[in-house]
PDB file of N, CA and C in Angstrom:
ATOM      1  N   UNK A   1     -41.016  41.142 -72.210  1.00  0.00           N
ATOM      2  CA  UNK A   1     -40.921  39.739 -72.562  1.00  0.00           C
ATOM      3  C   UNK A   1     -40.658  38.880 -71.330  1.00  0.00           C
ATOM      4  N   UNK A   2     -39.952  39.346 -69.907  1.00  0.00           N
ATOM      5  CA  UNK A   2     -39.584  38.452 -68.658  1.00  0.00           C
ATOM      6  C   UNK A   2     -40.706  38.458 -68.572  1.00  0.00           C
ATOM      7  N   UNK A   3     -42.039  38.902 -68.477  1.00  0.00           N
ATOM      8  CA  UNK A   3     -43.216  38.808 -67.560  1.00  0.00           C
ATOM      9  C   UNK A   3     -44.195  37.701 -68.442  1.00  0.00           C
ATOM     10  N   UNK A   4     -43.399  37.477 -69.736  1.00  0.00           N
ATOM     11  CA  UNK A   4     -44.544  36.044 -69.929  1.00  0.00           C
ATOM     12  C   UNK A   4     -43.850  34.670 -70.139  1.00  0.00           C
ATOM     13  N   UNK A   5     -44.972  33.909 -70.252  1.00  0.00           N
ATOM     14  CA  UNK A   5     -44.626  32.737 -69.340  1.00  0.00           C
ATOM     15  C   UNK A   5     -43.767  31.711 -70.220  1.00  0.00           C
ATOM     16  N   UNK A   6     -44.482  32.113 -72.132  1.00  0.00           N
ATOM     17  CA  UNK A   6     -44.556  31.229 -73.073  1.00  0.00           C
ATOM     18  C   UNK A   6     -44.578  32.054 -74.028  1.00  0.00           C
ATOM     19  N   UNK A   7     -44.228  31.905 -75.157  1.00  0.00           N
ATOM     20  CA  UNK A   7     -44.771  32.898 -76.429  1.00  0.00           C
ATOM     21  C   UNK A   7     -44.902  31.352 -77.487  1.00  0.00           C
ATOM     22  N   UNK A   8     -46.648  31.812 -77.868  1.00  0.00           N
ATOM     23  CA  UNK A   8     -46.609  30.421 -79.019  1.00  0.00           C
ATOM     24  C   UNK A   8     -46.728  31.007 -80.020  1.00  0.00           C
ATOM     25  N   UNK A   9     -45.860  30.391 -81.413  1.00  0.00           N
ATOM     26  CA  UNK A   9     -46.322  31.001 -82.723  1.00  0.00           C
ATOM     27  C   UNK A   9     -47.223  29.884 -83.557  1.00  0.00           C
ATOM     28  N   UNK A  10     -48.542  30.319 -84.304  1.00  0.00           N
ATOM     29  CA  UNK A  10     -48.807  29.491 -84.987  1.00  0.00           C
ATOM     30  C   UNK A  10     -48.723  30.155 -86.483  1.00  0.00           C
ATOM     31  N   UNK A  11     -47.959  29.681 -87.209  1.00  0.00           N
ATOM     32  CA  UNK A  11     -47.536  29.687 -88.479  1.00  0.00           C
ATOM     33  C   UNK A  11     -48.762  29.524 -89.604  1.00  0.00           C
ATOM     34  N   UNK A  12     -48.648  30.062 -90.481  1.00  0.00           N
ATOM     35  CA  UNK A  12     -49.917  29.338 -91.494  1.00  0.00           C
ATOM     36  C   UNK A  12     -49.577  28.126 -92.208  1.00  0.00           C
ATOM     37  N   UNK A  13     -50.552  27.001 -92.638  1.00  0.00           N
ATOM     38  CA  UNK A  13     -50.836  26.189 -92.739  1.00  0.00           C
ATOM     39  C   UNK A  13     -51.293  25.933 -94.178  1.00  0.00           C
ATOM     40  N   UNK A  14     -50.658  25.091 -95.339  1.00  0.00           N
ATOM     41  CA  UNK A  14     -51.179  25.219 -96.965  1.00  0.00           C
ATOM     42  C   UNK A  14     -52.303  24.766 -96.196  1.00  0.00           C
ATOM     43  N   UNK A  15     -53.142  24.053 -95.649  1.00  0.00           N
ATOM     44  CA  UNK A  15     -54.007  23.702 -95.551  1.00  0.00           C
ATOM     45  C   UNK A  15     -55.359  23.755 -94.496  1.00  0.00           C
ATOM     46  N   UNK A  16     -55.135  25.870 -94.273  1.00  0.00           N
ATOM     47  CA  UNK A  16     -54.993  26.711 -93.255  1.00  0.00           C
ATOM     48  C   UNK A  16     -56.902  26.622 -93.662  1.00  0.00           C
ATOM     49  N   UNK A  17     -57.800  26.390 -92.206  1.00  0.00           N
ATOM     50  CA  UNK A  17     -59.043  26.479 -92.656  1.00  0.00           C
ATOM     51  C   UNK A  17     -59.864  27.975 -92.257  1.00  0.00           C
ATOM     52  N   UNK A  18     -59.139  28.911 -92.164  1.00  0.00           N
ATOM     53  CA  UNK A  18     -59.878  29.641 -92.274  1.00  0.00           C
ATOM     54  C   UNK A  18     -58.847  30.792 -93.363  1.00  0.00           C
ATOM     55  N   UNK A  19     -58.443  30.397 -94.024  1.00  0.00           N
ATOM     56  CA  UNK A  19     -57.606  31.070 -95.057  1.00  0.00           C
ATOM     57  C   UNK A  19     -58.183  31.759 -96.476  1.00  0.00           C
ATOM     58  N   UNK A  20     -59.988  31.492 -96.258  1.00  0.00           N
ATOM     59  CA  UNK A  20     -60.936  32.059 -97.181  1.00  0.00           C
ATOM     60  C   UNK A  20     -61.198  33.455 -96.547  1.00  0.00           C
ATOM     61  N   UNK A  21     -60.747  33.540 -95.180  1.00  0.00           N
ATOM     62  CA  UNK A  21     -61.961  34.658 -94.676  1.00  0.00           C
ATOM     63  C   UNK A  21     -60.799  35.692 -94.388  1.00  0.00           C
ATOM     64  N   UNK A  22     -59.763  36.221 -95.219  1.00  0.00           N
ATOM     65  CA  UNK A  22     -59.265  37.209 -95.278  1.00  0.00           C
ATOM     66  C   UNK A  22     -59.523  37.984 -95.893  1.00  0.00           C
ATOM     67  N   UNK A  23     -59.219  39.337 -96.150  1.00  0.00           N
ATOM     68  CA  UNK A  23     -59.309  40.540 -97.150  1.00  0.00           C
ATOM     69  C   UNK A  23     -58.126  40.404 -97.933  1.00  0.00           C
ATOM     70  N   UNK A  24     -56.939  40.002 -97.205  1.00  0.00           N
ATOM     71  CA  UNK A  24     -55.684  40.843 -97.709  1.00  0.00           C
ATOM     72  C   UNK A  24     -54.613  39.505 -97.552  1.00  0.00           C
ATOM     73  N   UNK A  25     -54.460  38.122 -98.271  1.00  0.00           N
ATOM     74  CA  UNK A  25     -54.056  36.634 -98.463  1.00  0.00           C
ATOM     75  C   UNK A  25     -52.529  37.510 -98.511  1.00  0.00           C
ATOM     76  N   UNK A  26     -52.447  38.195 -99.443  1.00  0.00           N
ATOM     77  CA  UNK A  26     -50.949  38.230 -99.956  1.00  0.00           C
ATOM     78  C   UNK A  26     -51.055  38.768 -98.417  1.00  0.00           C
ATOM     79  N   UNK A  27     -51.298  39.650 -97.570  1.00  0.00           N
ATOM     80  CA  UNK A  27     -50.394  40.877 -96.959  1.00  0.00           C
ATOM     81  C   UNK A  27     -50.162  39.720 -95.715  1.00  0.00           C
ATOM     82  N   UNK A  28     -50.724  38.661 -95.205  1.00  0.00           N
ATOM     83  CA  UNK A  28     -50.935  37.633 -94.841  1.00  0.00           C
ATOM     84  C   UNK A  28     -49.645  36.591 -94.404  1.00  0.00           C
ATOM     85  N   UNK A  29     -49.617  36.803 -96.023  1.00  0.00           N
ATOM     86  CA  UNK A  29     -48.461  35.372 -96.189  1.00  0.00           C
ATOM     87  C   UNK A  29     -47.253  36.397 -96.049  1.00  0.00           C
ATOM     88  N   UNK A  30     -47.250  37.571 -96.077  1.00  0.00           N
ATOM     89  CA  UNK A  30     -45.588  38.038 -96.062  1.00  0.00           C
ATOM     90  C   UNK A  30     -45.472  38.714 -94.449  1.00  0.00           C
ATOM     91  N   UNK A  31     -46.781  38.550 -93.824  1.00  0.00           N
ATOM     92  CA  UNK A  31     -46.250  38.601 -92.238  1.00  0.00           C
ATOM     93  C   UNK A  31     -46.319  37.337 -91.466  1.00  0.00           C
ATOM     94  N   UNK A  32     -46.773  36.237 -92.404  1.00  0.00           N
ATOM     95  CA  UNK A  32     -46.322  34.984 -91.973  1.00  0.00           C
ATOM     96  C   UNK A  32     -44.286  34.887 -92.304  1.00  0.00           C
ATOM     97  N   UNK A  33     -44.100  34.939 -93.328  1.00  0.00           N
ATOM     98  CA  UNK A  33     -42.887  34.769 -93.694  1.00  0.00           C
ATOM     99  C   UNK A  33     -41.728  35.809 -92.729  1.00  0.00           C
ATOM    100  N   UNK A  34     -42.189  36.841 -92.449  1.00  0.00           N
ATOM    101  CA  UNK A  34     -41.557  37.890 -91.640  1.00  0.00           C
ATOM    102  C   UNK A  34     -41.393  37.216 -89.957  1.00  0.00           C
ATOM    103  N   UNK A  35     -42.441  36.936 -89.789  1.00  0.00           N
ATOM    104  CA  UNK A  35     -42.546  36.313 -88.485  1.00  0.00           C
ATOM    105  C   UNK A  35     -41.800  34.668 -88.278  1.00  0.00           C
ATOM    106  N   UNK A  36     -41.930  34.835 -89.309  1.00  0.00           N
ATOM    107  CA  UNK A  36     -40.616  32.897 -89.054  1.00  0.00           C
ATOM    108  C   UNK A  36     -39.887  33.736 -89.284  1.00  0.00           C
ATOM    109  N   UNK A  37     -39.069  34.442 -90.233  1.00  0.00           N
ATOM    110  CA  UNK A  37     -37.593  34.463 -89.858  1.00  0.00           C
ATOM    111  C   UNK A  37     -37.522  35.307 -88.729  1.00  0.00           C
ATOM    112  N   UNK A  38     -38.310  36.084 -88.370  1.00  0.00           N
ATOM    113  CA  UNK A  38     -37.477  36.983 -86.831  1.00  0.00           C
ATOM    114  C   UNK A  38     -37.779  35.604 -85.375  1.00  0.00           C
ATOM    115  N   UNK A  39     -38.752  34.953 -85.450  1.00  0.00           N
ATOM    116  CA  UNK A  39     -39.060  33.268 -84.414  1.00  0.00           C
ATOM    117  C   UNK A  39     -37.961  32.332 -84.598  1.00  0.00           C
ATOM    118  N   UNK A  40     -38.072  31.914 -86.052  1.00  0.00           N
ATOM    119  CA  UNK A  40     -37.702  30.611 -86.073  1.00  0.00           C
ATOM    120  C   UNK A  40     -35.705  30.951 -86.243  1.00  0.00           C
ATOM    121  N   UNK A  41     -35.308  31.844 -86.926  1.00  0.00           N
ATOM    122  CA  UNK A  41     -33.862  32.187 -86.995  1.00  0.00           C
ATOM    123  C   UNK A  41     -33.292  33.221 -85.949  1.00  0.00           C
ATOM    124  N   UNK A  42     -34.260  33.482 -84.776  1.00  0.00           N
ATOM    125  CA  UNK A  42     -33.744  34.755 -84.153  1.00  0.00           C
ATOM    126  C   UNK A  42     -33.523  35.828 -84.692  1.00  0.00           C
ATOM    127  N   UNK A  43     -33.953  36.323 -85.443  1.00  0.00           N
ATOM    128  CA  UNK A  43     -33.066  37.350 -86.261  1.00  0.00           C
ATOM    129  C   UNK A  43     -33.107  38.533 -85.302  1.00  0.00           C
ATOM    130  N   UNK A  44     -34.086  38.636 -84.472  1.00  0.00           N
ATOM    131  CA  UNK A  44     -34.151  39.989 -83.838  1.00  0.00           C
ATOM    132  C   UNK A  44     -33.775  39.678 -82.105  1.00  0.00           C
ATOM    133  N   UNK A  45     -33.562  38.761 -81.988  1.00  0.00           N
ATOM    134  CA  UNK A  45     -32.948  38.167 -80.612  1.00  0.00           C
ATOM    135  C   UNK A  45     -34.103  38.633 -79.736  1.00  0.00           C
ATOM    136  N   UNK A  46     -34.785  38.133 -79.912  1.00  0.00           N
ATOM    137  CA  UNK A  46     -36.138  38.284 -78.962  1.00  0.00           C
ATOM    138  C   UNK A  46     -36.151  37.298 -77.848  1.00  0.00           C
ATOM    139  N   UNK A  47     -35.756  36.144 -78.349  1.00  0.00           N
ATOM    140  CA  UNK A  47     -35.821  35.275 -77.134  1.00  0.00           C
ATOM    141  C   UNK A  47     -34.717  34.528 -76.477  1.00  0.00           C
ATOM    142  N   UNK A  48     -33.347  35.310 -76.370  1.00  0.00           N
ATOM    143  CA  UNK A  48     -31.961  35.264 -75.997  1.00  0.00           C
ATOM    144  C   UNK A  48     -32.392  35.052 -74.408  1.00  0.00           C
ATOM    145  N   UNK A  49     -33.282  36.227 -73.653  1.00  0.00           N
ATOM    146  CA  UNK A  49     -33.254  35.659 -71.889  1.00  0.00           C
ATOM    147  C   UNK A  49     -34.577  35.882 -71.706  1.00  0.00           C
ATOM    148  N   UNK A  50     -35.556  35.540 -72.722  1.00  0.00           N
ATOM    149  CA  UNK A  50     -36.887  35.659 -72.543  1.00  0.00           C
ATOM    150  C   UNK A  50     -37.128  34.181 -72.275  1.00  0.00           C
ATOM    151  N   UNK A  51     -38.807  34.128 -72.655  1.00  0.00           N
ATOM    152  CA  UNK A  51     -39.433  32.596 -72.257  1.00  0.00           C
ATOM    153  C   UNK A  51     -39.360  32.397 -73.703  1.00  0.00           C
ATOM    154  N   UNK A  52     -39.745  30.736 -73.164  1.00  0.00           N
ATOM    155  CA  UNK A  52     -39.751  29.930 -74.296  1.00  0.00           C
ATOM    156  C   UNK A  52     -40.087  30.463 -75.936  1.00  0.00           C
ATOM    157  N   UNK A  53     -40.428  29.967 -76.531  1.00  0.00           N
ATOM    158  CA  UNK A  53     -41.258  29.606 -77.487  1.00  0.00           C
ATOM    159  C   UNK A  53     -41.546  28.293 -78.448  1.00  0.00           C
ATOM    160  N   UNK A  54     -42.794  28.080 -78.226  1.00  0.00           N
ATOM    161  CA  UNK A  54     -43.715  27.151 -79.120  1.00  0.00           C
ATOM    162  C   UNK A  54     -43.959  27.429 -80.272  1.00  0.00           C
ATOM    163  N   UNK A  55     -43.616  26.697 -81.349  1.00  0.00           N
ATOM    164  CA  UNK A  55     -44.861  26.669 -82.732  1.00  0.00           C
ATOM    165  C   UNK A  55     -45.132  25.325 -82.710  1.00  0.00           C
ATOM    166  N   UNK A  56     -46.541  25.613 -82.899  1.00  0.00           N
ATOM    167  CA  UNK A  56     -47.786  24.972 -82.953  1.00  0.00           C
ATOM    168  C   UNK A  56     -48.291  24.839 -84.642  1.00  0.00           C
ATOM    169  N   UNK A  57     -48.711  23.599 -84.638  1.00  0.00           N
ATOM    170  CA  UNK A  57     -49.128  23.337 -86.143  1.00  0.00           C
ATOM    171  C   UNK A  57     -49.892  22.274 -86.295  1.00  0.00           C
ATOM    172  N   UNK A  58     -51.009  22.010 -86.844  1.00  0.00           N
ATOM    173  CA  UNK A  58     -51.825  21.009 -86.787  1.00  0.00           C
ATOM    174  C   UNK A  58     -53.394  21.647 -86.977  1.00  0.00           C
ATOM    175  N   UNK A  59     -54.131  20.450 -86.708  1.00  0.00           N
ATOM    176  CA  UNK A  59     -55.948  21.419 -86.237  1.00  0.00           C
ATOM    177  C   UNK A  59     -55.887  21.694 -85.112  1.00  0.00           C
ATOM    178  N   UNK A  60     -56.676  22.874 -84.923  1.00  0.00           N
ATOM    179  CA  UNK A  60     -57.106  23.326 -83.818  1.00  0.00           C
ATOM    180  C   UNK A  60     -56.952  22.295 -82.476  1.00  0.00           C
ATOM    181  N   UNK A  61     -57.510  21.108 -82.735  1.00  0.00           N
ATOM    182  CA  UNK A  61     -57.400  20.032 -81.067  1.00  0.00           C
ATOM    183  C   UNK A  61     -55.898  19.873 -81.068  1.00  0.00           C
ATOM    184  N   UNK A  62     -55.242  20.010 -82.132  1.00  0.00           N
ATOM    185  CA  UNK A  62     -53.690  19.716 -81.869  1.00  0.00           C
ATOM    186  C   UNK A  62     -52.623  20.868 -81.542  1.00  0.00           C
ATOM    187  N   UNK A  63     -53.114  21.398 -82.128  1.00  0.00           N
ATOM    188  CA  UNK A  63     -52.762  22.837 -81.322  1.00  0.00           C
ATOM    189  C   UNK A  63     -53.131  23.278 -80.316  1.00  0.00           C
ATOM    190  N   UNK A  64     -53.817  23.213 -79.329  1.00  0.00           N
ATOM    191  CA  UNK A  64     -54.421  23.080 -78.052  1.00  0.00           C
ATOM    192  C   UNK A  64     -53.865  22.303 -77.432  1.00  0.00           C
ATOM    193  N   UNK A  65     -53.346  21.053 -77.646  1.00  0.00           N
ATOM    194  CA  UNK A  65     -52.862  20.042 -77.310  1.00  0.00           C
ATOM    195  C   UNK A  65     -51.362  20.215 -76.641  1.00  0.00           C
ATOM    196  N   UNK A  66     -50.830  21.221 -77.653  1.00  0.00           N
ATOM    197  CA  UNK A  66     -49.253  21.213 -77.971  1.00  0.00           C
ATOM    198  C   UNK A  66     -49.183  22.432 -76.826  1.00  0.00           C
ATOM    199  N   UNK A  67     -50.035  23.101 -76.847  1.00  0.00           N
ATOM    200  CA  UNK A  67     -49.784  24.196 -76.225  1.00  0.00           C
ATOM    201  C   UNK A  67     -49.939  23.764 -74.333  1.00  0.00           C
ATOM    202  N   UNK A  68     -50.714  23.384 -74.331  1.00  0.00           N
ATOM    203  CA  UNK A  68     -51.137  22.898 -72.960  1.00  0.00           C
ATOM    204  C   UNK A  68     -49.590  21.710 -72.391  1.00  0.00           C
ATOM    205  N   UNK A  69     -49.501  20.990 -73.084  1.00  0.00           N
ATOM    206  CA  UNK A  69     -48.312  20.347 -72.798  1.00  0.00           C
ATOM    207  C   UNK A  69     -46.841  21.241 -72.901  1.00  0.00           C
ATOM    208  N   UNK A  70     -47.030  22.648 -73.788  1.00  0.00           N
ATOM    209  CA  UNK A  70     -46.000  23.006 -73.432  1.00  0.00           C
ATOM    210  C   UNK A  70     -45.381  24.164 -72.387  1.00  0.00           C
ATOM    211  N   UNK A  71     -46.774  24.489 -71.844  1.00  0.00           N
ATOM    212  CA  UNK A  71     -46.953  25.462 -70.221  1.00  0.00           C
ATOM    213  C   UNK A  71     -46.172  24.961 -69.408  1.00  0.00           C
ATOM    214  N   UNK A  72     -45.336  25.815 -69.016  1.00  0.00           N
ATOM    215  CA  UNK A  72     -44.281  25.849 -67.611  1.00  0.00           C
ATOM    216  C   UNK A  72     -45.286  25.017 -66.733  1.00  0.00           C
ATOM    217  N   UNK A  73     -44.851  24.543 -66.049  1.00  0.00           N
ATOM    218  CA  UNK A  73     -45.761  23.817 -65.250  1.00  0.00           C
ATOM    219  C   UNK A  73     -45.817  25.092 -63.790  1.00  0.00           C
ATOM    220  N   UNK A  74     -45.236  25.600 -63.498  1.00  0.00           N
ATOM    221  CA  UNK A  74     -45.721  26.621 -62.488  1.00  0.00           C
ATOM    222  C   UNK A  74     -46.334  27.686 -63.061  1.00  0.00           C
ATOM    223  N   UNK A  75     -46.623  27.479 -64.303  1.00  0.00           N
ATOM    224  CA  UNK A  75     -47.153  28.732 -64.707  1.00  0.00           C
ATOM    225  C   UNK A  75     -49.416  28.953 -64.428  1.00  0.00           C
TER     226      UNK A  75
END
């Protein structure tokens, strides 16, 4: 985890556009839900002396957006 720069999460979206082209919606939404609570509550202390982290949410240009503005600038 020291060797990266940024970690971005993008979360799913009720209004997620490519949310037709799965196989497996449920298995989906419960590693969405798994993945916010170990990101968004720490639960697994992942990012205690690591880099940042971003979540990103929006369309695609805004998420691009968010991400680019949120690069270390020496990175």
């Amino acid at each position: 985890m020291k060797a990266l720069d940024l970690v971005v999460f993008v979360p799913l979206l009720d209004d997620d556009d490519i949310a037709g082209n799965f196989e497996y919606p449920t298995l989906r939404q419960h590693v969405d839900a798994r993945l916010k609570s170990m990101l968004r509550d720490q639960e697994c202390s992942l990012f205690e002396e690591g880099p940042p982290l971003l979540e990103v949410f929006g369309q695609r240009k805004q998420r691009v957006e968010m991400v680019l503005a949120g690069l270390p600038v020496d990175a």
